[in-house]
N, C-alpha and C. Protein backbone atom coordinates (compact mmCIF):
# COMPACT_ATOMS: atom_id res chain seq x y z
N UNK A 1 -86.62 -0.66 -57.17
CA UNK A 1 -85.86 -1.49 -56.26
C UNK A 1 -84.90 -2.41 -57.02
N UNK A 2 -85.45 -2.96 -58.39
CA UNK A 2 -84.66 -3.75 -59.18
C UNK A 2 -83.33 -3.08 -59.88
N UNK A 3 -83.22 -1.80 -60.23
CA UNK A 3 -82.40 -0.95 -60.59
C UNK A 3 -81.34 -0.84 -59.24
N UNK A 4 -81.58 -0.70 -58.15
CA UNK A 4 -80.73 -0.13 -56.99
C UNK A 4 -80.18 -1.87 -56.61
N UNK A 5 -80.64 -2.62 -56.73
CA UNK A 5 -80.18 -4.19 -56.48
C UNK A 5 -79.05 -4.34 -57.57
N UNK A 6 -79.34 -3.99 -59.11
CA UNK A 6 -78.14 -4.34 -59.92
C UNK A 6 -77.28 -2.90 -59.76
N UNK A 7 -77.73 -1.97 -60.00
CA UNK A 7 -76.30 -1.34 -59.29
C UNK A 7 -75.78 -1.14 -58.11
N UNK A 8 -76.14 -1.88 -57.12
CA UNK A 8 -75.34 -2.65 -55.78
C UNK A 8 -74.63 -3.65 -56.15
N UNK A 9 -75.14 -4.39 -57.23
CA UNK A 9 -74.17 -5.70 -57.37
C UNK A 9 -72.95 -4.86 -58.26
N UNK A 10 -73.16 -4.27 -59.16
CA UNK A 10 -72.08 -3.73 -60.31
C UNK A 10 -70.95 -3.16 -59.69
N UNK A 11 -71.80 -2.52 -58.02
CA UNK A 11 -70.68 -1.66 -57.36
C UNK A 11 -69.54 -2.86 -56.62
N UNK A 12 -70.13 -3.65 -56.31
CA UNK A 12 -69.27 -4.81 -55.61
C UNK A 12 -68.70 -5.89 -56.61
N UNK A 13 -69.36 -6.04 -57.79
CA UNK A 13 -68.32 -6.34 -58.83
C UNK A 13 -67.32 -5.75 -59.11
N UNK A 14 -67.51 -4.20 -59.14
CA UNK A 14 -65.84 -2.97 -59.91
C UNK A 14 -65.17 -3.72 -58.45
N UNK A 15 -65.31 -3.49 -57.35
CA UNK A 15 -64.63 -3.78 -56.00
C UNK A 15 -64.24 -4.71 -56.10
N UNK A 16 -64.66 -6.16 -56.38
CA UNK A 16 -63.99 -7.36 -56.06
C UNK A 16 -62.61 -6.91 -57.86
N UNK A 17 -63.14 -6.57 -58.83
CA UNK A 17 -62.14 -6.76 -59.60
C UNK A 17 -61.20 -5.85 -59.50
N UNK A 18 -61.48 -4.57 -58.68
CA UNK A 18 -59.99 -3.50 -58.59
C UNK A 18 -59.26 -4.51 -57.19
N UNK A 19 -59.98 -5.31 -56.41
CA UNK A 19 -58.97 -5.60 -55.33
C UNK A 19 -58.28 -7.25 -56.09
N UNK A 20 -58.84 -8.23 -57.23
CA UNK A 20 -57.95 -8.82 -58.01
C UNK A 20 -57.28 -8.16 -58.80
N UNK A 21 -57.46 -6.95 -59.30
CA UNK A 21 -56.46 -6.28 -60.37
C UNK A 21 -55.32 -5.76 -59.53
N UNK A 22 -55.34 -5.41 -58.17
CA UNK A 22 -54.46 -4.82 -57.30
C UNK A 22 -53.79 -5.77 -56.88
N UNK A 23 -54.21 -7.00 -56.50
CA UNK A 23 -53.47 -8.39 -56.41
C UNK A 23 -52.75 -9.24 -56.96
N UNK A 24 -53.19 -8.61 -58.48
CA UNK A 24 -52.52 -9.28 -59.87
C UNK A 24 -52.68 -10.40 -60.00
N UNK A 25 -54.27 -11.03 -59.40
CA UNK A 25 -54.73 -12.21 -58.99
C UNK A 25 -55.36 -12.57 -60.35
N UNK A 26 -55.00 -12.68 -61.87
CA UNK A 26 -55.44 -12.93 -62.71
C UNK A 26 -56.24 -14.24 -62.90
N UNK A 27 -55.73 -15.35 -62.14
CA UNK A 27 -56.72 -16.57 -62.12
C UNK A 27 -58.27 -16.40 -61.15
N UNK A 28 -58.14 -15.96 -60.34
CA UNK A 28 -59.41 -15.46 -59.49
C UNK A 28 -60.08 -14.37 -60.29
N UNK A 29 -59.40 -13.70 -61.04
CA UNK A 29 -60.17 -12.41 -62.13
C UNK A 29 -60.61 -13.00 -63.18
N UNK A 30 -60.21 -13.86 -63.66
CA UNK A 30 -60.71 -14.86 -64.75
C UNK A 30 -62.06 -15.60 -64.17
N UNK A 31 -62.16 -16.20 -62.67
CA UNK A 31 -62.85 -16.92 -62.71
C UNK A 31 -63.76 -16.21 -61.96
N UNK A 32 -64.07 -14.96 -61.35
CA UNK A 32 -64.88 -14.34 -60.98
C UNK A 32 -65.84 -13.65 -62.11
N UNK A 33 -64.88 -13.10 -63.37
CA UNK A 33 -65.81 -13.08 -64.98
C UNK A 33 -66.47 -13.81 -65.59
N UNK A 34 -66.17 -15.25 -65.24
CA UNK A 34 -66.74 -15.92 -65.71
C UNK A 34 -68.38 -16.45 -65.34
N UNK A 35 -68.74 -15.92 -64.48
CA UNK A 35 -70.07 -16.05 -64.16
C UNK A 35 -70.68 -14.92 -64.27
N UNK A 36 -70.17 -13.52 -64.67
CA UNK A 36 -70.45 -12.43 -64.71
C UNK A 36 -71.48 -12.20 -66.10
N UNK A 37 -72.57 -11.21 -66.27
CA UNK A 37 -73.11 -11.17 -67.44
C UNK A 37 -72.62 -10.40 -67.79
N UNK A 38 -71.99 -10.52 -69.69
CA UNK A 38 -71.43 -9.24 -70.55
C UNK A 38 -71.76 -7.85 -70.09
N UNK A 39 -73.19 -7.72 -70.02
CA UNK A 39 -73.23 -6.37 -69.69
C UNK A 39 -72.83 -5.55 -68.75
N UNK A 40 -72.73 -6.33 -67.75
CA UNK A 40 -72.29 -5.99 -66.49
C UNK A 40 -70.86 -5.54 -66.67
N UNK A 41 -70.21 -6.94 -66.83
CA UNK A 41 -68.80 -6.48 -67.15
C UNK A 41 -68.65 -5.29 -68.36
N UNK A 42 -69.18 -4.79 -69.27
CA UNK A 42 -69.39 -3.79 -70.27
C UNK A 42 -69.37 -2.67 -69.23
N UNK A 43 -70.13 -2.57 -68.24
CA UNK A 43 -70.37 -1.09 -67.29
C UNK A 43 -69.28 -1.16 -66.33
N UNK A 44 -68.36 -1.96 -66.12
CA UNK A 44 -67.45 -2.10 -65.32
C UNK A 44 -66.52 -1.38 -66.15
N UNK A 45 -66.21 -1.73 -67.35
CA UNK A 45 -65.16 -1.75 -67.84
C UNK A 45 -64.94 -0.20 -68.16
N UNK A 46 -66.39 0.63 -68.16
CA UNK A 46 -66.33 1.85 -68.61
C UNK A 46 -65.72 2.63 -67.53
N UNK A 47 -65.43 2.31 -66.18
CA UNK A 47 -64.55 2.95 -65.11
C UNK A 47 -63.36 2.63 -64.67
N UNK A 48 -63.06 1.21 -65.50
CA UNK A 48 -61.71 1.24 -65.04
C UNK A 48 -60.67 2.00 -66.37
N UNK A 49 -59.32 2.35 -65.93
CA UNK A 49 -58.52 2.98 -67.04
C UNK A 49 -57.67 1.70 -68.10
N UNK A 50 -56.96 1.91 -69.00
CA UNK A 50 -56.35 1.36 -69.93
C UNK A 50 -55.89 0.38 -69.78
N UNK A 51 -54.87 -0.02 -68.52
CA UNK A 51 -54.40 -0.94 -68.00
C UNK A 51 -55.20 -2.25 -67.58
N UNK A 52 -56.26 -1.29 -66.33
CA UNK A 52 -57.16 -2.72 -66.32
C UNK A 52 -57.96 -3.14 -67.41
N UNK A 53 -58.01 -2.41 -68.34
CA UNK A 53 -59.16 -2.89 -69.42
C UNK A 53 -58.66 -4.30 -69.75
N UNK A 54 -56.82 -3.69 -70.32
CA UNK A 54 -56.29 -5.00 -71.08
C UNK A 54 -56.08 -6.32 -70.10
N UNK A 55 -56.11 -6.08 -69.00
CA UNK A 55 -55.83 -7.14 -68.25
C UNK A 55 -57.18 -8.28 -68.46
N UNK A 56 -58.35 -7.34 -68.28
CA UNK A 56 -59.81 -7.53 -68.03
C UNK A 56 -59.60 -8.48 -69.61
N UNK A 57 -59.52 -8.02 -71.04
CA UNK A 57 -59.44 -8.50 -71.86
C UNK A 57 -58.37 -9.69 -72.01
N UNK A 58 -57.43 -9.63 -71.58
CA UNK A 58 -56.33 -10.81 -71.57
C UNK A 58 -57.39 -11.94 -70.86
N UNK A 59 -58.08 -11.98 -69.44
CA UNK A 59 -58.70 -13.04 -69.21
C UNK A 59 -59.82 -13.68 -69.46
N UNK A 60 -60.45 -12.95 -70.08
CA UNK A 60 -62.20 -13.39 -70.74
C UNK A 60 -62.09 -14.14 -71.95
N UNK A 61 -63.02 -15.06 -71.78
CA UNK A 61 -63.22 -15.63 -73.16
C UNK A 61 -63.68 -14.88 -74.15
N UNK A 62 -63.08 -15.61 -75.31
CA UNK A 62 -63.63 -14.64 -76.57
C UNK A 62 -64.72 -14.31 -77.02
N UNK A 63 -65.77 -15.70 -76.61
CA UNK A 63 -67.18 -14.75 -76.99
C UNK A 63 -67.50 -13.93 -75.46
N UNK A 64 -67.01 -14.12 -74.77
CA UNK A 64 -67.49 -13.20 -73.55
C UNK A 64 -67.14 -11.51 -74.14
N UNK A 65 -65.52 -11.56 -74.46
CA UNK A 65 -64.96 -10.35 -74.79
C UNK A 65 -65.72 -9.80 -76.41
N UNK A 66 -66.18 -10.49 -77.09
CA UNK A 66 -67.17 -9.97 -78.18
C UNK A 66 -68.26 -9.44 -77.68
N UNK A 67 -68.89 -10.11 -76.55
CA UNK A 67 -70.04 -9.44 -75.94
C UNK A 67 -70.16 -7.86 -75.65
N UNK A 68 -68.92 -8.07 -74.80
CA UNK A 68 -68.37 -7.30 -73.58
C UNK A 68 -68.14 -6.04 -74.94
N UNK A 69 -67.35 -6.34 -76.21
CA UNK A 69 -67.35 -5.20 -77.13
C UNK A 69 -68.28 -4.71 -78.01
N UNK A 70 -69.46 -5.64 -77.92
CA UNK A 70 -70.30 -4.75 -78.11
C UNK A 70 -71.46 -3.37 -77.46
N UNK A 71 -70.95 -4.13 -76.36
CA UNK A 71 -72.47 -3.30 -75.08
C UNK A 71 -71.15 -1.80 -74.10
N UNK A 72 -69.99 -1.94 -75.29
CA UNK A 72 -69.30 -0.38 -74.43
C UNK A 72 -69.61 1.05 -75.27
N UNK A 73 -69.39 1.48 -75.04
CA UNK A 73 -69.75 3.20 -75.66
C UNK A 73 -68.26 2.86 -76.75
N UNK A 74 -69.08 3.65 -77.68
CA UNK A 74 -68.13 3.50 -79.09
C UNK A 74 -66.54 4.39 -78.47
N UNK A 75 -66.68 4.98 -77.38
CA UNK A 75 -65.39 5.83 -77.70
C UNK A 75 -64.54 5.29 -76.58
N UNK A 76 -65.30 3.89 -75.59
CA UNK A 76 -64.57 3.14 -74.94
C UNK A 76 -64.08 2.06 -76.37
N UNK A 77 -64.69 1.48 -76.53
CA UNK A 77 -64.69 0.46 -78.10
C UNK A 77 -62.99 0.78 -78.74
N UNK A 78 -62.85 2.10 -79.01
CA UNK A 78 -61.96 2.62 -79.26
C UNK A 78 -60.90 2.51 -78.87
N UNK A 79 -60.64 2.93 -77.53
CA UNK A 79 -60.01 2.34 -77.03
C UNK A 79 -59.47 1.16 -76.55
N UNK A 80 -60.05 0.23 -76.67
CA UNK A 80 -59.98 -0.90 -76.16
C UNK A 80 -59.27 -1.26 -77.89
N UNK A 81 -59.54 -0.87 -78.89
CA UNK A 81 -59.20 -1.50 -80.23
C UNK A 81 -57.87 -1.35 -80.28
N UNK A 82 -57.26 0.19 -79.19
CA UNK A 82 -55.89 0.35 -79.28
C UNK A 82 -54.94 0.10 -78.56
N UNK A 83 -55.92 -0.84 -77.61
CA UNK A 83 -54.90 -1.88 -76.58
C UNK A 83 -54.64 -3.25 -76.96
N UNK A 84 -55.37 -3.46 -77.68
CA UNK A 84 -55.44 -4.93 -78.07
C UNK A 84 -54.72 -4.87 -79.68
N UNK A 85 -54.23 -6.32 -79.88
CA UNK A 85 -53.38 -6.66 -81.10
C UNK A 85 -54.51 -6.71 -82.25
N UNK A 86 -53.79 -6.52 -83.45
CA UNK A 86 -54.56 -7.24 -84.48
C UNK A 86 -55.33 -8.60 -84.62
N UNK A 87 -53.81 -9.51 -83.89
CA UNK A 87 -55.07 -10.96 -84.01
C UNK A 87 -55.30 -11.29 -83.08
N UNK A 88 -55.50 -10.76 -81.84
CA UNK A 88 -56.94 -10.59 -80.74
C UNK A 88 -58.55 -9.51 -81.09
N UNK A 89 -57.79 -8.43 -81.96
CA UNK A 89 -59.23 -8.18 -82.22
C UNK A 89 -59.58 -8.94 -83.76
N UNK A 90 -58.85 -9.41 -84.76
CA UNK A 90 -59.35 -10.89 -85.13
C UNK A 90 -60.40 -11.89 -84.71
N UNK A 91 -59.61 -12.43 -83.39
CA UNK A 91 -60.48 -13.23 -82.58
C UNK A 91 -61.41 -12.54 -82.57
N UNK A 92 -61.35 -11.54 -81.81
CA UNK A 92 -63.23 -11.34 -81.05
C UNK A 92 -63.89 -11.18 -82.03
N UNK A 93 -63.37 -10.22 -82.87
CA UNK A 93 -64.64 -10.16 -83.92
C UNK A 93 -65.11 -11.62 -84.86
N UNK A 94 -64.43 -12.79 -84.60
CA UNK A 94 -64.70 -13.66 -85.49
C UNK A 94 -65.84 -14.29 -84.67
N UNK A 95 -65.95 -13.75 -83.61
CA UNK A 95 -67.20 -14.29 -82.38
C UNK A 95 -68.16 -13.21 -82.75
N UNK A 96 -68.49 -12.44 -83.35
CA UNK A 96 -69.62 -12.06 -83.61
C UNK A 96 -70.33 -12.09 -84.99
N UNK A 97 -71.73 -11.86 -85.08
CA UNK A 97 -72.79 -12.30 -86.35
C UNK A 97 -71.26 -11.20 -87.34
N UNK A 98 -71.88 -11.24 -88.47
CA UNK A 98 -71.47 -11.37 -89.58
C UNK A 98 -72.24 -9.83 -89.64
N UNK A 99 -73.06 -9.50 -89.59
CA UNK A 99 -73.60 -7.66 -89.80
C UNK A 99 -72.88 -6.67 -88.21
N UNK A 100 -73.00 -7.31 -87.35
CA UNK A 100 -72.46 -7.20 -86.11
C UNK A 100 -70.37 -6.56 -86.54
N UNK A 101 -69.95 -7.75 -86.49
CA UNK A 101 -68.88 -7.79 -86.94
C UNK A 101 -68.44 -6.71 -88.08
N UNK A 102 -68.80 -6.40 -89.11
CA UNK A 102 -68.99 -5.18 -90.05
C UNK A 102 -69.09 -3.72 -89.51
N UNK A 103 -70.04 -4.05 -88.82
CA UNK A 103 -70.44 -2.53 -87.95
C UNK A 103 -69.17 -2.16 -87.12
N UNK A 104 -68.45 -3.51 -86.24
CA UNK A 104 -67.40 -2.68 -85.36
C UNK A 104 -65.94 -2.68 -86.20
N UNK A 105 -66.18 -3.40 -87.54
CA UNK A 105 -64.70 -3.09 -87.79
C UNK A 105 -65.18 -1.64 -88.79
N UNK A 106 -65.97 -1.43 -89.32
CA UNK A 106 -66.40 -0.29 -89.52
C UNK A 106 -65.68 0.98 -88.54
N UNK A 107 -66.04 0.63 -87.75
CA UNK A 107 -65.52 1.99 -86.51
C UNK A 107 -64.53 1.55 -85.62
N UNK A 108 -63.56 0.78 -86.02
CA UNK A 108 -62.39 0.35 -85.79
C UNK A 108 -61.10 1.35 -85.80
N UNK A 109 -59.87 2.01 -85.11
CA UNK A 109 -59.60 2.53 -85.51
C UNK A 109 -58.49 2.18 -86.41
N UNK A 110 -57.53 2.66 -87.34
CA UNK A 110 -56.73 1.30 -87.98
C UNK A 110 -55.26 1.87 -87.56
N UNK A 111 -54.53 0.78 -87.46
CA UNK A 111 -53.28 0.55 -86.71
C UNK A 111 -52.29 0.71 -87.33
């Protein structure tokens, strides 16, 4: 029952953020993430395409968006490394541990 409760909520999370991403309501998308747990937003992010990712990333805080890059599938990770600038993925990674941080610039792709 606890499984079908969080993916009811995850499903009405992607929903509320494709109808702010369709709105281009970036302050309400900011502040609806912000109470959101990383992981969650991590499983969101794996269905939306390229565009919303970066948007999704333009509004999160940085340790949110460190979170958020660690808990995606390495070949979303990837992508996301090739939407984002050098010194935004700077930032995030300077928000994570120090073995953490290693591991994803490890599998970083380079620019």
């Amino acid at each position: 029952m606890a499984d079908e409760q969080r993916q009811l909520a995850r499903q009405i999370l992607l929903q509320q953020i494709e109808i702010l991403l369709q709105a281009d309501n970036t302050s309400a998308l900011a502040e609806l993430l912000r109470y959101q747990r990383s992981s969650d937003i991590a499983e969101v992010i794996e269905l939306l395409d390229n565009d919303q990712r970066r948007i999704i990333f333009n509004v999160l805080q940085k340790p949110v968006s460190a979170e958020v890059l660690e808990k995606v599938y390495e070949a979303t990770r990837a992508e996301i490394f090739d939407l984002l600038r050098e010194d935004e993925i700077k930032d995030i990674v300077a928000e994570l541990d120090l073995d953490d941080a290693a591991d994803r610039l490890l599998n970083c792709p380079k620019k």
